[in-house]
Structures are given as C-alpha cells and as structure tokens.
PDB file of N, CA and C in Angstrom:
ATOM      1  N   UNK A   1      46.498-134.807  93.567  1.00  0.00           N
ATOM      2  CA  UNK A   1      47.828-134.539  94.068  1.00  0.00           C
ATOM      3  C   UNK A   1      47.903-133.085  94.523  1.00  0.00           C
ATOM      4  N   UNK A   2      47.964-132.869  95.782  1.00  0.00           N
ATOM      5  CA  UNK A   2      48.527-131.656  95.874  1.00  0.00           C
ATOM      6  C   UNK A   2      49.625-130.675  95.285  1.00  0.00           C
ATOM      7  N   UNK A   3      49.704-129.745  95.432  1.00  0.00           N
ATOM      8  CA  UNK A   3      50.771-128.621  95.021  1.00  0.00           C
ATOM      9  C   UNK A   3      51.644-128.640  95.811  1.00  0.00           C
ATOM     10  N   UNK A   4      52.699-128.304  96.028  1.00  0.00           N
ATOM     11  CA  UNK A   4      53.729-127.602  96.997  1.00  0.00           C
ATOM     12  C   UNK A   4      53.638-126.510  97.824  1.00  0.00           C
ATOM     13  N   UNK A   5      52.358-125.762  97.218  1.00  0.00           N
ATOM     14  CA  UNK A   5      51.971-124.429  97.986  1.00  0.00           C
ATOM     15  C   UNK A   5      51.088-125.374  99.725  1.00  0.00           C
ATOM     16  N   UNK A   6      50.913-126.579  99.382  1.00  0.00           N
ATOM     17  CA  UNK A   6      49.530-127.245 100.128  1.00  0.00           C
ATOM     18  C   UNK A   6      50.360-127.902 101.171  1.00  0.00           C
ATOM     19  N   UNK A   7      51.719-128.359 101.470  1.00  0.00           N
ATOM     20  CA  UNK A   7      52.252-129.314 101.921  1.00  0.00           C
ATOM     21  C   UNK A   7      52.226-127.908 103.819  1.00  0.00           C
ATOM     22  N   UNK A   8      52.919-128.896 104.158  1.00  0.00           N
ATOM     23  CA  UNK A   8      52.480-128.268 105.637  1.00  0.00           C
ATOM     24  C   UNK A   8      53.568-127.765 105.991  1.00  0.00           C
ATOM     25  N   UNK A   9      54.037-126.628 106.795  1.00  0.00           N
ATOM     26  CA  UNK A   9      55.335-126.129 106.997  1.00  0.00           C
ATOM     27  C   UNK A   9      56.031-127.557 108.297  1.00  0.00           C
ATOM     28  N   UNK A  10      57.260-127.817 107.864  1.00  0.00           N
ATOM     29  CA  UNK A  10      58.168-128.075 108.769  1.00  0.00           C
ATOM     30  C   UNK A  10      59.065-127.307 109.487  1.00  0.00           C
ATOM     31  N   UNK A  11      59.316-127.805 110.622  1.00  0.00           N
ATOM     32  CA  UNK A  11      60.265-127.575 111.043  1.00  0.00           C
ATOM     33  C   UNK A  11      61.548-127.112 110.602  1.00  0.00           C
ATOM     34  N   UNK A  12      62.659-126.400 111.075  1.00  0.00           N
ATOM     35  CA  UNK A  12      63.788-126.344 110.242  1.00  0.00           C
ATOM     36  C   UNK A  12      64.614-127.406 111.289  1.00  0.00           C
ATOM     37  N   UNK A  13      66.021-127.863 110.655  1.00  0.00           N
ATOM     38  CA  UNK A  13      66.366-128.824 110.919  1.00  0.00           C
ATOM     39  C   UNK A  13      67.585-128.303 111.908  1.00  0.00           C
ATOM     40  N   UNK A  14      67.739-129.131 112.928  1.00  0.00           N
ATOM     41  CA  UNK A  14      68.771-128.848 114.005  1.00  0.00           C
ATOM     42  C   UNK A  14      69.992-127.761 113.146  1.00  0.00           C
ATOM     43  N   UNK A  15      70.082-126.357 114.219  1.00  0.00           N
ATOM     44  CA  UNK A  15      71.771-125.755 112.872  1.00  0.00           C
ATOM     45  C   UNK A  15      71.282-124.898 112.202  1.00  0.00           C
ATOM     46  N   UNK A  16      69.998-125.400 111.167  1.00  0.00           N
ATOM     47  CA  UNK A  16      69.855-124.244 110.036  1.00  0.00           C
ATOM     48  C   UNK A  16      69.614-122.968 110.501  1.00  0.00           C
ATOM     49  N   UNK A  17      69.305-122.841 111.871  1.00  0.00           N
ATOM     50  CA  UNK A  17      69.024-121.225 111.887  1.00  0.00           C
ATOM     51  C   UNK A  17      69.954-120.502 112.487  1.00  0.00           C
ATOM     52  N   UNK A  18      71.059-121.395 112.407  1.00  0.00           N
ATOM     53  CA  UNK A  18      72.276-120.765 112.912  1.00  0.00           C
ATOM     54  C   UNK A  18      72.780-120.642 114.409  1.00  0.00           C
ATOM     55  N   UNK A  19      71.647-121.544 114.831  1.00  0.00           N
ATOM     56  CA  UNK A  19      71.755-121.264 116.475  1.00  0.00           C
ATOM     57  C   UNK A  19      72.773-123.280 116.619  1.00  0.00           C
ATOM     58  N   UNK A  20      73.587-122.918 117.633  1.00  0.00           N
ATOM     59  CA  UNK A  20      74.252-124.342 118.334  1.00  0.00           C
ATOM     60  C   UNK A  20      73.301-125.192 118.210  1.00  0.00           C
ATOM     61  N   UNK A  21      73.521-126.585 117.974  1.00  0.00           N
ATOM     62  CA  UNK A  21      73.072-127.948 117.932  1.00  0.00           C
ATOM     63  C   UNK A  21      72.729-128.432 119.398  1.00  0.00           C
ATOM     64  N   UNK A  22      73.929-128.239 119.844  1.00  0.00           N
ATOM     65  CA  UNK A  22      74.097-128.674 121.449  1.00  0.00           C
ATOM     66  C   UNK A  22      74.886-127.466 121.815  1.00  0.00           C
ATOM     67  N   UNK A  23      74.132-127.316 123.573  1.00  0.00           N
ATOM     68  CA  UNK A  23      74.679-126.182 124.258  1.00  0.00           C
ATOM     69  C   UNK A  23      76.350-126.249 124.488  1.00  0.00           C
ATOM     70  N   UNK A  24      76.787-127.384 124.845  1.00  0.00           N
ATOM     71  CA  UNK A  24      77.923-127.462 125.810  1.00  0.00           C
ATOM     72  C   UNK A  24      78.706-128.949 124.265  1.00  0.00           C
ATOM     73  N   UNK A  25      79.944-128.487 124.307  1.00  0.00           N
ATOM     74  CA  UNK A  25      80.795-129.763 123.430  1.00  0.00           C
ATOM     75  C   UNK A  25      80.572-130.997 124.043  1.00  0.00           C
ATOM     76  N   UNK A  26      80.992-130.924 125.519  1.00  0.00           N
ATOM     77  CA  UNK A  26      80.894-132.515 125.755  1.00  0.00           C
ATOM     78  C   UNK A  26      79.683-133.526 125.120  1.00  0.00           C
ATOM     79  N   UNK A  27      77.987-132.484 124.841  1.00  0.00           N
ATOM     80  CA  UNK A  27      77.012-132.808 124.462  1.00  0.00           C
ATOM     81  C   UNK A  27      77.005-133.482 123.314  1.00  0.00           C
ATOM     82  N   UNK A  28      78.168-132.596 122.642  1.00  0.00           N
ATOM     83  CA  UNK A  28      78.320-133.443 120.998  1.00  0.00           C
ATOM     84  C   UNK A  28      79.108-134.544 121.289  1.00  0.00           C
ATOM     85  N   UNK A  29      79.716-134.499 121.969  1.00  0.00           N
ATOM     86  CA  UNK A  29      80.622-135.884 122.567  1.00  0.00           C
ATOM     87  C   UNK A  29      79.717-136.826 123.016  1.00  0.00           C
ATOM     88  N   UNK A  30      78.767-136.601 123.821  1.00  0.00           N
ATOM     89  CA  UNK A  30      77.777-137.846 124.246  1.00  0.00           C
ATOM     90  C   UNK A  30      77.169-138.412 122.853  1.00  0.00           C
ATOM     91  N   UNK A  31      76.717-136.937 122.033  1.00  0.00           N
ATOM     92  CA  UNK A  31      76.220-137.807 121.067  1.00  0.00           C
ATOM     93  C   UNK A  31      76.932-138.323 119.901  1.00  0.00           C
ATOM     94  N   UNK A  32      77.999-138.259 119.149  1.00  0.00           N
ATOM     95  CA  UNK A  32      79.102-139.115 119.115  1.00  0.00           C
ATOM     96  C   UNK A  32      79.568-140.255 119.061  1.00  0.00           C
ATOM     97  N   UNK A  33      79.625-140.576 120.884  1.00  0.00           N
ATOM     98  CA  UNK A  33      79.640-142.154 121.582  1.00  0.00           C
ATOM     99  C   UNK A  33      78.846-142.585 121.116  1.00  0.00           C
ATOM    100  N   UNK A  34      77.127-142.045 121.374  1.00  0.00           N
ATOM    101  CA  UNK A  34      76.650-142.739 121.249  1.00  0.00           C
ATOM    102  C   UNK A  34      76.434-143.472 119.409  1.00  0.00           C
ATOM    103  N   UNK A  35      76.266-142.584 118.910  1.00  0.00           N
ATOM    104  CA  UNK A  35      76.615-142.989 117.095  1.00  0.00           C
ATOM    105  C   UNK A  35      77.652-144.229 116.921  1.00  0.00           C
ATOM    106  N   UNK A  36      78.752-143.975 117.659  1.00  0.00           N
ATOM    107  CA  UNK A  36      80.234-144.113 117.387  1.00  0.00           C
ATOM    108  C   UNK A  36      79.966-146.396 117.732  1.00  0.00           C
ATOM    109  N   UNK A  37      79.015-146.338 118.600  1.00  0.00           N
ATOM    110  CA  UNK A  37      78.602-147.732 119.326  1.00  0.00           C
ATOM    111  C   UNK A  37      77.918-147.615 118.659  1.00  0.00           C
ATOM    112  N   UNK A  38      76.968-147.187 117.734  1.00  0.00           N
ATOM    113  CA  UNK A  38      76.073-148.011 117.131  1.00  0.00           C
ATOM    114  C   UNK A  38      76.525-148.570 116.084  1.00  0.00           C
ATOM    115  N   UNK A  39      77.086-147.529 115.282  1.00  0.00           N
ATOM    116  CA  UNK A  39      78.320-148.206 114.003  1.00  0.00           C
ATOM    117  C   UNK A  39      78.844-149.074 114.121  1.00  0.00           C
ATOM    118  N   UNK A  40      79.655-149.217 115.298  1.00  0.00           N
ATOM    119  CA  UNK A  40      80.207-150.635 115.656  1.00  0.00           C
ATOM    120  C   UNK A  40      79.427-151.719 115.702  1.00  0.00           C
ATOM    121  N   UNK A  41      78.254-151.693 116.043  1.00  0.00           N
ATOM    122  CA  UNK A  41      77.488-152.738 116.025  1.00  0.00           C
ATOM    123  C   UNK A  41      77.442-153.254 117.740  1.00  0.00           C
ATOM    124  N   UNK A  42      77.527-152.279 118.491  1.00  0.00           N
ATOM    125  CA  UNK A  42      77.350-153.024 119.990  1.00  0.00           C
ATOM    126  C   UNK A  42      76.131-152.811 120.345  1.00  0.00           C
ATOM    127  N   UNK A  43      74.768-152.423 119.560  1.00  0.00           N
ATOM    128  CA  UNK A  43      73.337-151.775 119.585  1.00  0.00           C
ATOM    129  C   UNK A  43      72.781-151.386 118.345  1.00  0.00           C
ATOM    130  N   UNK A  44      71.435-151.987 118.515  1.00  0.00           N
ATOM    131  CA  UNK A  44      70.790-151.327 117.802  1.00  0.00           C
ATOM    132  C   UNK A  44      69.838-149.833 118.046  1.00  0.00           C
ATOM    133  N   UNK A  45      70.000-149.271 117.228  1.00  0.00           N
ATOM    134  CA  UNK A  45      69.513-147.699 117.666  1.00  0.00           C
ATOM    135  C   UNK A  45      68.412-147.592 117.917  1.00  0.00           C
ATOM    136  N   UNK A  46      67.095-148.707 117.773  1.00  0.00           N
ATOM    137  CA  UNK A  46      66.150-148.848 118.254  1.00  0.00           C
ATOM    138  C   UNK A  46      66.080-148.868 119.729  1.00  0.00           C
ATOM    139  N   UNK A  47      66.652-150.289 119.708  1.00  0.00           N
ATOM    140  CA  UNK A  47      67.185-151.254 121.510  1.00  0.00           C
ATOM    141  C   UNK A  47      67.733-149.652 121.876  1.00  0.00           C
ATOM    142  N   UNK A  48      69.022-148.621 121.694  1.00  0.00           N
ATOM    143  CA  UNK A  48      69.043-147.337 122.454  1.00  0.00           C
ATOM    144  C   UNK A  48      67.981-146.661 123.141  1.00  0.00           C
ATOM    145  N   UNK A  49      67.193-146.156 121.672  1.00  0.00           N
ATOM    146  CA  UNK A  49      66.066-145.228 122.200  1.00  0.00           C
ATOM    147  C   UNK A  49      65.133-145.756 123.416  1.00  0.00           C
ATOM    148  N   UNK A  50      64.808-147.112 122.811  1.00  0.00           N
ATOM    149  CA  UNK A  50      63.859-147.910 123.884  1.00  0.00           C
ATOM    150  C   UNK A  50      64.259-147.230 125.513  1.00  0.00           C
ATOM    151  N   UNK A  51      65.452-148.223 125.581  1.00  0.00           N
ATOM    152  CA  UNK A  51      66.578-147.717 126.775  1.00  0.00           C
ATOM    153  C   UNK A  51      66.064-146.242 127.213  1.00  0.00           C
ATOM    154  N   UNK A  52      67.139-145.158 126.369  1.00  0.00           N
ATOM    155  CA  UNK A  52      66.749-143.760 126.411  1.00  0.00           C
ATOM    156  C   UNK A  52      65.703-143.522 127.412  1.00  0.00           C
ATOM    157  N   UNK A  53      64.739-143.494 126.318  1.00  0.00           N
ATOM    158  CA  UNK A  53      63.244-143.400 126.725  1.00  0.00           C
ATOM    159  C   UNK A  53      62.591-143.755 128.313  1.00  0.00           C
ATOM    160  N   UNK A  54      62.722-144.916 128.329  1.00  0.00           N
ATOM    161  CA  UNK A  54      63.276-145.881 130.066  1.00  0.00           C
ATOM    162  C   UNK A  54      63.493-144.734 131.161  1.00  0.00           C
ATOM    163  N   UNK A  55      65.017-144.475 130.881  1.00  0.00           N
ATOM    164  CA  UNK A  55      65.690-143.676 131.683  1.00  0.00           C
ATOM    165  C   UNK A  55      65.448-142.266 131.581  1.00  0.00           C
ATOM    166  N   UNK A  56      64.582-141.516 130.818  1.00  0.00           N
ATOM    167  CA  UNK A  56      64.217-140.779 130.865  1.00  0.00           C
ATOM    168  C   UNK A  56      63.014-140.821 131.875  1.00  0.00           C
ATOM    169  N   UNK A  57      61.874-141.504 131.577  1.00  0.00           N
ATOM    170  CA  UNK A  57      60.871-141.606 132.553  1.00  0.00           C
ATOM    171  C   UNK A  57      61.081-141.781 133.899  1.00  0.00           C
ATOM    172  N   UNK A  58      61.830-142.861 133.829  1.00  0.00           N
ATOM    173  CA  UNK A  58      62.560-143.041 135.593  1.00  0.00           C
ATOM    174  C   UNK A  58      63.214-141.919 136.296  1.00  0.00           C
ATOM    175  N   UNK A  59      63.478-141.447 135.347  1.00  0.00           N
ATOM    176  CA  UNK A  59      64.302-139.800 135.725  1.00  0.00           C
ATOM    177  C   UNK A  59      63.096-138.748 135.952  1.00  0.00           C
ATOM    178  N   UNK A  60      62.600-138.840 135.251  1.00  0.00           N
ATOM    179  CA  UNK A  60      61.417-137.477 135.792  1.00  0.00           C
ATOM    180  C   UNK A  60      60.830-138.307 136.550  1.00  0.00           C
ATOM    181  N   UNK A  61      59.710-139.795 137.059  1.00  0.00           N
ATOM    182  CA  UNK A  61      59.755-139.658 137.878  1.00  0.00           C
ATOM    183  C   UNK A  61      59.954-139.343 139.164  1.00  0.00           C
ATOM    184  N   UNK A  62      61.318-139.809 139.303  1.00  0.00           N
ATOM    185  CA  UNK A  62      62.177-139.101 140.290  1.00  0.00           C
ATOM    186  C   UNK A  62      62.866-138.144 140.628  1.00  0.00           C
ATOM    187  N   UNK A  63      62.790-137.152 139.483  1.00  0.00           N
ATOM    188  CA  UNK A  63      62.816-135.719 140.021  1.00  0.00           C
ATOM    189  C   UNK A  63      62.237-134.732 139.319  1.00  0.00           C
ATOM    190  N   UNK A  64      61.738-135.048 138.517  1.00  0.00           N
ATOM    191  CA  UNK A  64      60.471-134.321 137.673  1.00  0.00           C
ATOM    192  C   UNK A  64      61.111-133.788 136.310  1.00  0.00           C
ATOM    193  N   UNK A  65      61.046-133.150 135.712  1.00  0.00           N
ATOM    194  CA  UNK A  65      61.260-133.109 134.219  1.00  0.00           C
ATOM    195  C   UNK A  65      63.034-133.250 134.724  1.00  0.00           C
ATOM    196  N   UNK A  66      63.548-133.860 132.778  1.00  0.00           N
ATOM    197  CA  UNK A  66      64.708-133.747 132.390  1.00  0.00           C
ATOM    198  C   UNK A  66      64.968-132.893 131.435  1.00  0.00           C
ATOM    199  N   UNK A  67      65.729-131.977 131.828  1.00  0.00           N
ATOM    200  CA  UNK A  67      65.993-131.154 130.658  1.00  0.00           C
ATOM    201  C   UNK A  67      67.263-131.153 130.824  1.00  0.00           C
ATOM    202  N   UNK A  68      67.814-129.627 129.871  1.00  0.00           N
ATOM    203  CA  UNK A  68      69.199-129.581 129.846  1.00  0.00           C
ATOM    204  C   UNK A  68      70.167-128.675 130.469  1.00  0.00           C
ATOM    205  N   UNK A  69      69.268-128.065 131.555  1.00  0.00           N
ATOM    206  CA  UNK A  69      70.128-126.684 131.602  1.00  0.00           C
ATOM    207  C   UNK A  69      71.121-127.439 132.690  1.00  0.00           C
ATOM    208  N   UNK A  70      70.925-128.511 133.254  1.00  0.00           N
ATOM    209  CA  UNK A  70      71.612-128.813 134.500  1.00  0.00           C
ATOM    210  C   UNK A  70      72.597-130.358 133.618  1.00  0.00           C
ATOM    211  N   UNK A  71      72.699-130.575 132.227  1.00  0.00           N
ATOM    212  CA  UNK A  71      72.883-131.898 131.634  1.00  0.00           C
ATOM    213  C   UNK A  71      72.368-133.257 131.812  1.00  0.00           C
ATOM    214  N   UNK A  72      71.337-133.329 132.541  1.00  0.00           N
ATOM    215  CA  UNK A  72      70.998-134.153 133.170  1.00  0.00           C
ATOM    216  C   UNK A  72      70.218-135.172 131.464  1.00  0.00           C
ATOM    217  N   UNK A  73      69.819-134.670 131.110  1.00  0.00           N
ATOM    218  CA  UNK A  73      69.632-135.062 129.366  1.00  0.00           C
ATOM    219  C   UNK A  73      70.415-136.057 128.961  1.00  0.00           C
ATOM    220  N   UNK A  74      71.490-135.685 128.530  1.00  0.00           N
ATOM    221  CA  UNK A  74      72.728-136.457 128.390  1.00  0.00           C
ATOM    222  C   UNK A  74      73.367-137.166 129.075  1.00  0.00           C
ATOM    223  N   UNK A  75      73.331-136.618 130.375  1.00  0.00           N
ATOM    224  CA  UNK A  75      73.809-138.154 131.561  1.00  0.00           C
ATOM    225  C   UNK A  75      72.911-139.383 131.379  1.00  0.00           C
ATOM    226  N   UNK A  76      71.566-139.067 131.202  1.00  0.00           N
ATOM    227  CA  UNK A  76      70.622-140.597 131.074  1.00  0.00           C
ATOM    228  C   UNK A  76      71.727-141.071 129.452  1.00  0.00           C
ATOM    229  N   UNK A  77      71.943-140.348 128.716  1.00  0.00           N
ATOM    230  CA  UNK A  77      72.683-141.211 127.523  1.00  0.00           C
ATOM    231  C   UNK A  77      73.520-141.851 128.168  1.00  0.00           C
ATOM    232  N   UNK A  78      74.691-140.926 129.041  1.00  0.00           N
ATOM    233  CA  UNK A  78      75.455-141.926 129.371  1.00  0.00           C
ATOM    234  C   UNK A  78      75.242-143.531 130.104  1.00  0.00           C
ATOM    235  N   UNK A  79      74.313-143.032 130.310  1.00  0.00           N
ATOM    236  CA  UNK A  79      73.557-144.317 131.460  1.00  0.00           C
ATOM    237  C   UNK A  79      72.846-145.392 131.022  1.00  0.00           C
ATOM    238  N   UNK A  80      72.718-144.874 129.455  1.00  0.00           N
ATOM    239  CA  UNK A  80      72.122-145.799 128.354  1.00  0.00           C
ATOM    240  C   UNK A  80      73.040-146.215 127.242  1.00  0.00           C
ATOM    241  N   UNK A  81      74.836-146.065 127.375  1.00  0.00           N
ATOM    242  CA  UNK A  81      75.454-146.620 126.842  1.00  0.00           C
ATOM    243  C   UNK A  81      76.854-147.287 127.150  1.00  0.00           C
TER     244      UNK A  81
END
C-alpha cells in the first residue's frame, strides 16, 4: 500500500484557486439548463456529453478549434439541449 506522500498530485478543482468558474454569467446559466434538464429527467448526462462531444467536433471541423473567448463553447451546449 502506498503512503500519501506517493499518491500523484491532482489537479485543484474548478474555484479553489480563487479564480471564476466561468468567464461570463450567462456561462453559468448554460450550465445550469443544462443540469436543470437533466434532473428533470429529459436526458441522460451520458446521451448529453455523447451529443456535446458531436458538436464539438463538427464545430472545429468547421472552423477549427472551439474555445471560449468568442462563447462559441457554450453555444454547442445550447445546441445540445
């Protein structure tokens, strides 16, 4: 059994270092909705990501990376719920 000294550093977790979660509110709002539908039961959060994932690729295909400075991140959510 290893020690605790042996385990591997992680990551710190979205927040803890004090920096914003999401750049822009509406962002926490996309993600939200999207929570807010899964609770309900209109998806499973698997069946989402799958999706997600999808529309992510189709998206950089077609215009090459997705990131966030332009929201384009979060619009594929919207587009996946």
């Amino acid at each position: 059994m290893k020690s605790s000294g042996d385990l591997p550093s992680v990551p710190e977790m979205p927040g803890q270092s004090g920096e914003p979660v999401f750049n822009e509110p509406w962002e926490a709002s996309a993600f939200a909705i999207a929570v807010s539908l899964n609770q309900a039961g209109l998806f499973e959060w698997t069946e989402w990501v799958e999706l997600l994932s999808k529309e992510i690729k189709q998206a950089e295909a077609s215009h090459g990376s997705v990131d966030n400075a332009s929201g384009q991140y979060y619009h594929t959510w919207f587009r996946c719920t």
